[in-house]
N, C-alpha and C. Protein backbone atom coordinates (compact mmCIF):
# COMPACT_ATOMS: atom_id res chain seq x y z
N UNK A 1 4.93 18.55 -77.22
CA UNK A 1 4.80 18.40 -75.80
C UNK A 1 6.10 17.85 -75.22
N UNK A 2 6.27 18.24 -74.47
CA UNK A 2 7.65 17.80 -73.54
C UNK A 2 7.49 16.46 -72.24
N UNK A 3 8.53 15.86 -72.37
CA UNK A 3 8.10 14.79 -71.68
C UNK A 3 9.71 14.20 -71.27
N UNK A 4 9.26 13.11 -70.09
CA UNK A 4 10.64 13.02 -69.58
C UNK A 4 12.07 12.47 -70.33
N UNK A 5 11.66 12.00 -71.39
CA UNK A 5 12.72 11.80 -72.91
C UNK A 5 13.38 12.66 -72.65
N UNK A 6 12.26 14.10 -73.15
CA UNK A 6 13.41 15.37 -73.54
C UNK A 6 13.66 15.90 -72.08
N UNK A 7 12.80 16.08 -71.26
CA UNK A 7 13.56 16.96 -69.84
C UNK A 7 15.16 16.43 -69.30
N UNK A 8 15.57 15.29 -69.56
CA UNK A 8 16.71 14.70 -68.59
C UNK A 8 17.94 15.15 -69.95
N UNK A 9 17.55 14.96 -71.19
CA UNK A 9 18.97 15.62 -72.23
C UNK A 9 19.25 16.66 -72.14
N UNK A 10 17.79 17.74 -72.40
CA UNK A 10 17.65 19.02 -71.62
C UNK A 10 18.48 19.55 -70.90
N UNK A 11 17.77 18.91 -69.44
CA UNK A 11 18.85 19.08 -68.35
C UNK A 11 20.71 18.40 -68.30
N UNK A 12 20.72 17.71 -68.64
CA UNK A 12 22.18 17.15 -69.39
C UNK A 12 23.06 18.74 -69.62
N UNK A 13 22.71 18.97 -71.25
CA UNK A 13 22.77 19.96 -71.58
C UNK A 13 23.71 20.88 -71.02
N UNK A 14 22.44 21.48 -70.11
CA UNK A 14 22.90 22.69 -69.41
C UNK A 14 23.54 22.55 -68.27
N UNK A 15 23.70 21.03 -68.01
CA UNK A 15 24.84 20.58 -66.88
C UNK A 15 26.38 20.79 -67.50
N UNK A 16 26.66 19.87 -68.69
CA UNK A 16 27.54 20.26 -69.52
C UNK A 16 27.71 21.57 -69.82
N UNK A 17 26.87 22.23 -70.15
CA UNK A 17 27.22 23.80 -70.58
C UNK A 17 27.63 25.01 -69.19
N UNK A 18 27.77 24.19 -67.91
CA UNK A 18 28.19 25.05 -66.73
C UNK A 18 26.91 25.58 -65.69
N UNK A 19 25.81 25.48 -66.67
CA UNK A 19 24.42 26.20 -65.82
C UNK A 19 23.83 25.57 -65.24
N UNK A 20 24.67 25.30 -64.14
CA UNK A 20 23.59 24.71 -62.79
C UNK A 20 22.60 25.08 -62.56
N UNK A 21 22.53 26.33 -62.25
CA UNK A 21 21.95 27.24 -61.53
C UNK A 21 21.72 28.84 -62.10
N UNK A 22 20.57 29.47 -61.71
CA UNK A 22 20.93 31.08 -61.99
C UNK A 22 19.69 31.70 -61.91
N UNK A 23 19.75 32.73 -62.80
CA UNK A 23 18.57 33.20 -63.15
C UNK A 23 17.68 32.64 -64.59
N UNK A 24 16.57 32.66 -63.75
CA UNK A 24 15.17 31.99 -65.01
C UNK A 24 15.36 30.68 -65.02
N UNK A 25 14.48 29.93 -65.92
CA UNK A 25 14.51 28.75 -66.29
C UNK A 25 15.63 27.89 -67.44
N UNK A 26 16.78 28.36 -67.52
CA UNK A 26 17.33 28.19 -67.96
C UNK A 26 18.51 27.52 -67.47
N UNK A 27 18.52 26.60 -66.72
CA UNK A 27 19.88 26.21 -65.80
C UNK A 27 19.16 24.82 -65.88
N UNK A 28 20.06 24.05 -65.43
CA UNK A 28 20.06 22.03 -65.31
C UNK A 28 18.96 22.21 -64.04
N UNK A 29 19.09 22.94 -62.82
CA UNK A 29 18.08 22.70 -61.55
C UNK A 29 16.68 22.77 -61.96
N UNK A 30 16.34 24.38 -62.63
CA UNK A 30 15.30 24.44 -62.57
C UNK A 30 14.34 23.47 -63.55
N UNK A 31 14.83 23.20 -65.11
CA UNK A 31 14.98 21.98 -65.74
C UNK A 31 14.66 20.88 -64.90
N UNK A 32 15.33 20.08 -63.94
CA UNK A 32 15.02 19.27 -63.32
C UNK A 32 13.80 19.36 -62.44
N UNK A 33 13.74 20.53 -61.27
CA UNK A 33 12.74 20.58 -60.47
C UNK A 33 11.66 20.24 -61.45
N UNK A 34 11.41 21.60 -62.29
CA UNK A 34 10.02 21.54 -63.53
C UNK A 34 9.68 20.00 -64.03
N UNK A 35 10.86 19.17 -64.22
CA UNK A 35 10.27 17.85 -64.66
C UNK A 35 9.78 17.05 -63.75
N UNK A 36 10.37 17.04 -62.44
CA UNK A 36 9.88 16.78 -61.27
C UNK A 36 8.49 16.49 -60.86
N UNK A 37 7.97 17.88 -60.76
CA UNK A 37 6.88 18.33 -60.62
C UNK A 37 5.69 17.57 -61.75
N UNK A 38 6.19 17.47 -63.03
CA UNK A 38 5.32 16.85 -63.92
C UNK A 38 4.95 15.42 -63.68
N UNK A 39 6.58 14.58 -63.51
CA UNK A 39 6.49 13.50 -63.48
C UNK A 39 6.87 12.26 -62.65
N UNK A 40 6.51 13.08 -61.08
CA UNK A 40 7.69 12.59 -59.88
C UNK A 40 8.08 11.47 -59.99
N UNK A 41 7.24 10.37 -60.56
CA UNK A 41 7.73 9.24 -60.37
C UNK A 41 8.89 9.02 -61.88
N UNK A 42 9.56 9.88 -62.03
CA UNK A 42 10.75 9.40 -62.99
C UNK A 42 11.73 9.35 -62.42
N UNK A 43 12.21 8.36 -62.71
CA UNK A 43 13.37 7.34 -62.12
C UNK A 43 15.03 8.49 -62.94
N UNK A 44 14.52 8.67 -64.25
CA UNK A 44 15.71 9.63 -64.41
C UNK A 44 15.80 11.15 -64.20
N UNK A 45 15.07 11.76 -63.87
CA UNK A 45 14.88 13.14 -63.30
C UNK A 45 15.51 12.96 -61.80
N UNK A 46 14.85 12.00 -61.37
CA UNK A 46 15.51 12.12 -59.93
C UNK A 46 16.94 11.58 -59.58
N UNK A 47 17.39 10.41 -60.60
CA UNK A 47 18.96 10.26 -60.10
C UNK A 47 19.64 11.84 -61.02
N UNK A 48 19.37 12.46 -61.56
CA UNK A 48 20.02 13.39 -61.93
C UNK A 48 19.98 14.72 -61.18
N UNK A 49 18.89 14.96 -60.20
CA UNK A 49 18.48 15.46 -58.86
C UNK A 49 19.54 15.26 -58.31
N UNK A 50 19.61 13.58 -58.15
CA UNK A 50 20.89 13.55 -56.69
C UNK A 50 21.91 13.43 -57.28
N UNK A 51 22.09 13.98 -58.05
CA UNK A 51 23.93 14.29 -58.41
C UNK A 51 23.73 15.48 -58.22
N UNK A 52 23.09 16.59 -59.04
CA UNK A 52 23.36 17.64 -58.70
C UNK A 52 23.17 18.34 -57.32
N UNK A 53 22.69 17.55 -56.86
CA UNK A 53 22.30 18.17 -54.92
C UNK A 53 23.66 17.80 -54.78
N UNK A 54 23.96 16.45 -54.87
CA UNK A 54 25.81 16.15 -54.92
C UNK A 54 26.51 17.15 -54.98
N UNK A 55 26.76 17.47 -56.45
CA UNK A 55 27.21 18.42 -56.80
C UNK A 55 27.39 19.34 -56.14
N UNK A 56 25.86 20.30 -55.75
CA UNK A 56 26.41 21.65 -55.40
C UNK A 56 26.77 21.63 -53.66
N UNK A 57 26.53 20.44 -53.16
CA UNK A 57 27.51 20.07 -52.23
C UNK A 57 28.25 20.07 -51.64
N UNK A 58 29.36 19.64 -53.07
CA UNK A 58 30.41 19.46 -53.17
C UNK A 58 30.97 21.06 -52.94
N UNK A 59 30.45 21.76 -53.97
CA UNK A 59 30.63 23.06 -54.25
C UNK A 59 30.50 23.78 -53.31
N UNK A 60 29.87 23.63 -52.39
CA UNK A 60 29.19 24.14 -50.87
C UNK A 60 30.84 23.95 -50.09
N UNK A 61 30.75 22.67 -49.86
CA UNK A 61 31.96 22.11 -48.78
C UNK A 61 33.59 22.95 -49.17
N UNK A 62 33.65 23.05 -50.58
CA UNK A 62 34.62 23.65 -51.15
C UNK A 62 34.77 25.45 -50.58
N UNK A 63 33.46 26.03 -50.83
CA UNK A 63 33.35 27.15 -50.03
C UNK A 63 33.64 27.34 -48.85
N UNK A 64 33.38 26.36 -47.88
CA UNK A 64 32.87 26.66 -46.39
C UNK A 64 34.84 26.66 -46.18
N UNK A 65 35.29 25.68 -46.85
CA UNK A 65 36.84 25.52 -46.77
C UNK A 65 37.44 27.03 -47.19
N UNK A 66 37.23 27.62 -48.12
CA UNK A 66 37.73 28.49 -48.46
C UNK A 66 36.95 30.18 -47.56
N UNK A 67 36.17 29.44 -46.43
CA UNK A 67 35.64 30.71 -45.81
C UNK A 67 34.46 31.61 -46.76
N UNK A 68 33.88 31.25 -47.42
CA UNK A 68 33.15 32.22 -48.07
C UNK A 68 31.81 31.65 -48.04
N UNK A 69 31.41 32.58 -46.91
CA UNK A 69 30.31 31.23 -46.36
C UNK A 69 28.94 32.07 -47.35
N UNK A 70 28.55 33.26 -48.01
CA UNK A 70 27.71 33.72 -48.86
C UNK A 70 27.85 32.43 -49.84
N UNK A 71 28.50 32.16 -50.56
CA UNK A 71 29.23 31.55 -51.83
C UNK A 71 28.58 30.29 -51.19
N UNK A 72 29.13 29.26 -49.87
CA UNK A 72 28.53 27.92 -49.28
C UNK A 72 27.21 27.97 -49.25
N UNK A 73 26.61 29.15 -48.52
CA UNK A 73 24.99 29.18 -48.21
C UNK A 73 24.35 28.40 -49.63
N UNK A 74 24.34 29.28 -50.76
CA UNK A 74 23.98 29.61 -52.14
C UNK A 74 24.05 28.33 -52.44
N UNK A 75 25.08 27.66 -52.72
CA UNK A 75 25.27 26.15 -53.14
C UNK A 75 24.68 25.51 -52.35
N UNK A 76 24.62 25.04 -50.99
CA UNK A 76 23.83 24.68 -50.16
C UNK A 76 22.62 24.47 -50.21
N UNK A 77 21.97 25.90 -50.48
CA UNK A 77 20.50 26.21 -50.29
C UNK A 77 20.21 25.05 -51.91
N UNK A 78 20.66 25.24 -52.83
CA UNK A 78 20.59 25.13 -54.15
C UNK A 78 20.60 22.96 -54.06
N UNK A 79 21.54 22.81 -53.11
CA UNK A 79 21.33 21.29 -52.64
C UNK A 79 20.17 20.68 -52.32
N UNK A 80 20.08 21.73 -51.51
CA UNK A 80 18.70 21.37 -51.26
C UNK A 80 17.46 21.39 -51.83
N UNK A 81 17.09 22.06 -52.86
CA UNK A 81 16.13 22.45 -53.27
C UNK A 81 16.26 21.28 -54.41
N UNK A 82 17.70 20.36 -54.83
CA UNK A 82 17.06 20.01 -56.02
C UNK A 82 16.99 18.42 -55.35
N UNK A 83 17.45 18.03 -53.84
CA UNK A 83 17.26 17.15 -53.21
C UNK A 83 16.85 17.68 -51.54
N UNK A 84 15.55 17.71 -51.07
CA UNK A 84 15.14 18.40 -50.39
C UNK A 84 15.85 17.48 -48.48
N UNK A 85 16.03 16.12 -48.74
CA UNK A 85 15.99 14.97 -47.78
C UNK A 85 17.62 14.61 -47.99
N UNK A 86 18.43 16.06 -48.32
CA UNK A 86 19.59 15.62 -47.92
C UNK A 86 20.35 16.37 -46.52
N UNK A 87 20.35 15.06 -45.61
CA UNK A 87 20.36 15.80 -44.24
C UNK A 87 21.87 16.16 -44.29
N UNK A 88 22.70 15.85 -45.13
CA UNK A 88 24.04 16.67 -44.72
C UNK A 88 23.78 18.05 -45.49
N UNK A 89 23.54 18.34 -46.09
CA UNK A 89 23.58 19.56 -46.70
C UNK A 89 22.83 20.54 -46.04
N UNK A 90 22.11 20.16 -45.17
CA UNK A 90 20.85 20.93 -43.95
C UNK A 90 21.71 21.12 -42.89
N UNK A 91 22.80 20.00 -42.39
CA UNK A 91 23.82 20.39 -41.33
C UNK A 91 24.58 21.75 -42.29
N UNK A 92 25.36 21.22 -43.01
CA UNK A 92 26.28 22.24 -43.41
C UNK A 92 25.66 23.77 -43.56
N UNK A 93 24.47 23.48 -43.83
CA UNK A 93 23.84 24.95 -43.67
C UNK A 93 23.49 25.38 -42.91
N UNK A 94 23.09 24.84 -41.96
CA UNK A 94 22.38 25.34 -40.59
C UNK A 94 24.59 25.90 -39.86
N UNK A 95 25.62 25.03 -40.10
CA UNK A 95 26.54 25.47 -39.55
C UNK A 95 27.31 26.89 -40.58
N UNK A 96 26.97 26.98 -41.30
CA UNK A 96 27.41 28.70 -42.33
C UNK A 96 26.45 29.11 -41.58
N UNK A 97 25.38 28.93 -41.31
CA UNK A 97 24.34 30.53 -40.92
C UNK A 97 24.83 30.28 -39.70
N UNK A 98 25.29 29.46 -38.70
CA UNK A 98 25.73 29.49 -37.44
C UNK A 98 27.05 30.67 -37.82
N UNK A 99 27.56 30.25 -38.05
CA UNK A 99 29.10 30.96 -38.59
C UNK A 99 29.00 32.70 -39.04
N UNK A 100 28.17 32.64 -39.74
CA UNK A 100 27.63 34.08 -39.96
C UNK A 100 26.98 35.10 -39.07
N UNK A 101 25.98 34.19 -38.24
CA UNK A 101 25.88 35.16 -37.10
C UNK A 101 26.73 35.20 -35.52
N UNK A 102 27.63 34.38 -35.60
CA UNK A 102 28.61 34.26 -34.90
C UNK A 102 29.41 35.96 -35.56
N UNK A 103 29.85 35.79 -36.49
CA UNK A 103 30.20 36.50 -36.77
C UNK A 103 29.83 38.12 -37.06
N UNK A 104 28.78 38.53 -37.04
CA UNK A 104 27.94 39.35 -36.98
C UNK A 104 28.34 40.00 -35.50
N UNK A 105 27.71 38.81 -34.77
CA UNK A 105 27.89 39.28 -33.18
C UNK A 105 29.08 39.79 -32.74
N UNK A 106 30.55 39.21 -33.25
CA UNK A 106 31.64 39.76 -33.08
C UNK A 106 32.09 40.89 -33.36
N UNK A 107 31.54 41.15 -34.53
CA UNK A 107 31.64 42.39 -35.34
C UNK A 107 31.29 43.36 -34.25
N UNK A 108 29.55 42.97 -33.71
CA UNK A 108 28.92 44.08 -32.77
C UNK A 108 29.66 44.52 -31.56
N UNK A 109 30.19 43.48 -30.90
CA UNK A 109 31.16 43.60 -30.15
C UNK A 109 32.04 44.32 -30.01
N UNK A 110 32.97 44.55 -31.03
CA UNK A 110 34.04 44.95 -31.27
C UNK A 110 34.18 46.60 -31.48
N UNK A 111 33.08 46.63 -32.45
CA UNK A 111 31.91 48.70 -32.22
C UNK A 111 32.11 48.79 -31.35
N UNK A 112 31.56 47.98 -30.08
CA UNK A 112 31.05 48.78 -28.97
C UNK A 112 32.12 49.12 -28.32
């Protein structure tokens, strides 16, 4: 049986090994959420939550700098999900999807 011992090395792991994130259950997030869910009140599931909401953040802010606001959304969205009550990462996203359909509209513009 699995228990929060093994979920937080687990998730370690696949922090070290690059897999934040991805497809399946195989990445540090989903790892974390899943332990989450079992055992909310763990004190180490969740500071390892808010690093990686940190984290992809970070990774977010790095995007939005470099203009690639697909690439910001993704990290963003991914902030959020593994820290749901982080209100900067809800600004920064709500301002890429601002940015995107700003941009959209210009585009339409410019057709016409």
């Amino acid at each position: 049986m699995i228990s929060p011992v093994h979920t937080t090395p687990e998730a370690d792991a696949q922090i070290l090994a690059g897999r934040l994130t991805g497809q399946g259950a195989e990445d540090a997030l989903d790892v974390l959420r899943a332990g989450a869910l079992r055992w909310p009140a763990e004190p180490r599931i969740a500071r390892r939550l808010a690093l990686l909401a940190e984290r992809f953040e970070a990774l977010g802010s790095l995007a939005i700098e470099r203009e690639n606001h697909e690439e910001a959304a993704a990290h963003l969205e991914a902030a959020l999900q593994a820290d749901p009550s982080r209100s900067s990462a809800r600004q920064k996203l709500s301002a890429v999807e601002e940015a995107v359909r700003a941009r959209a509209r210009e585009k339409m513009v410019q057709s016409h």
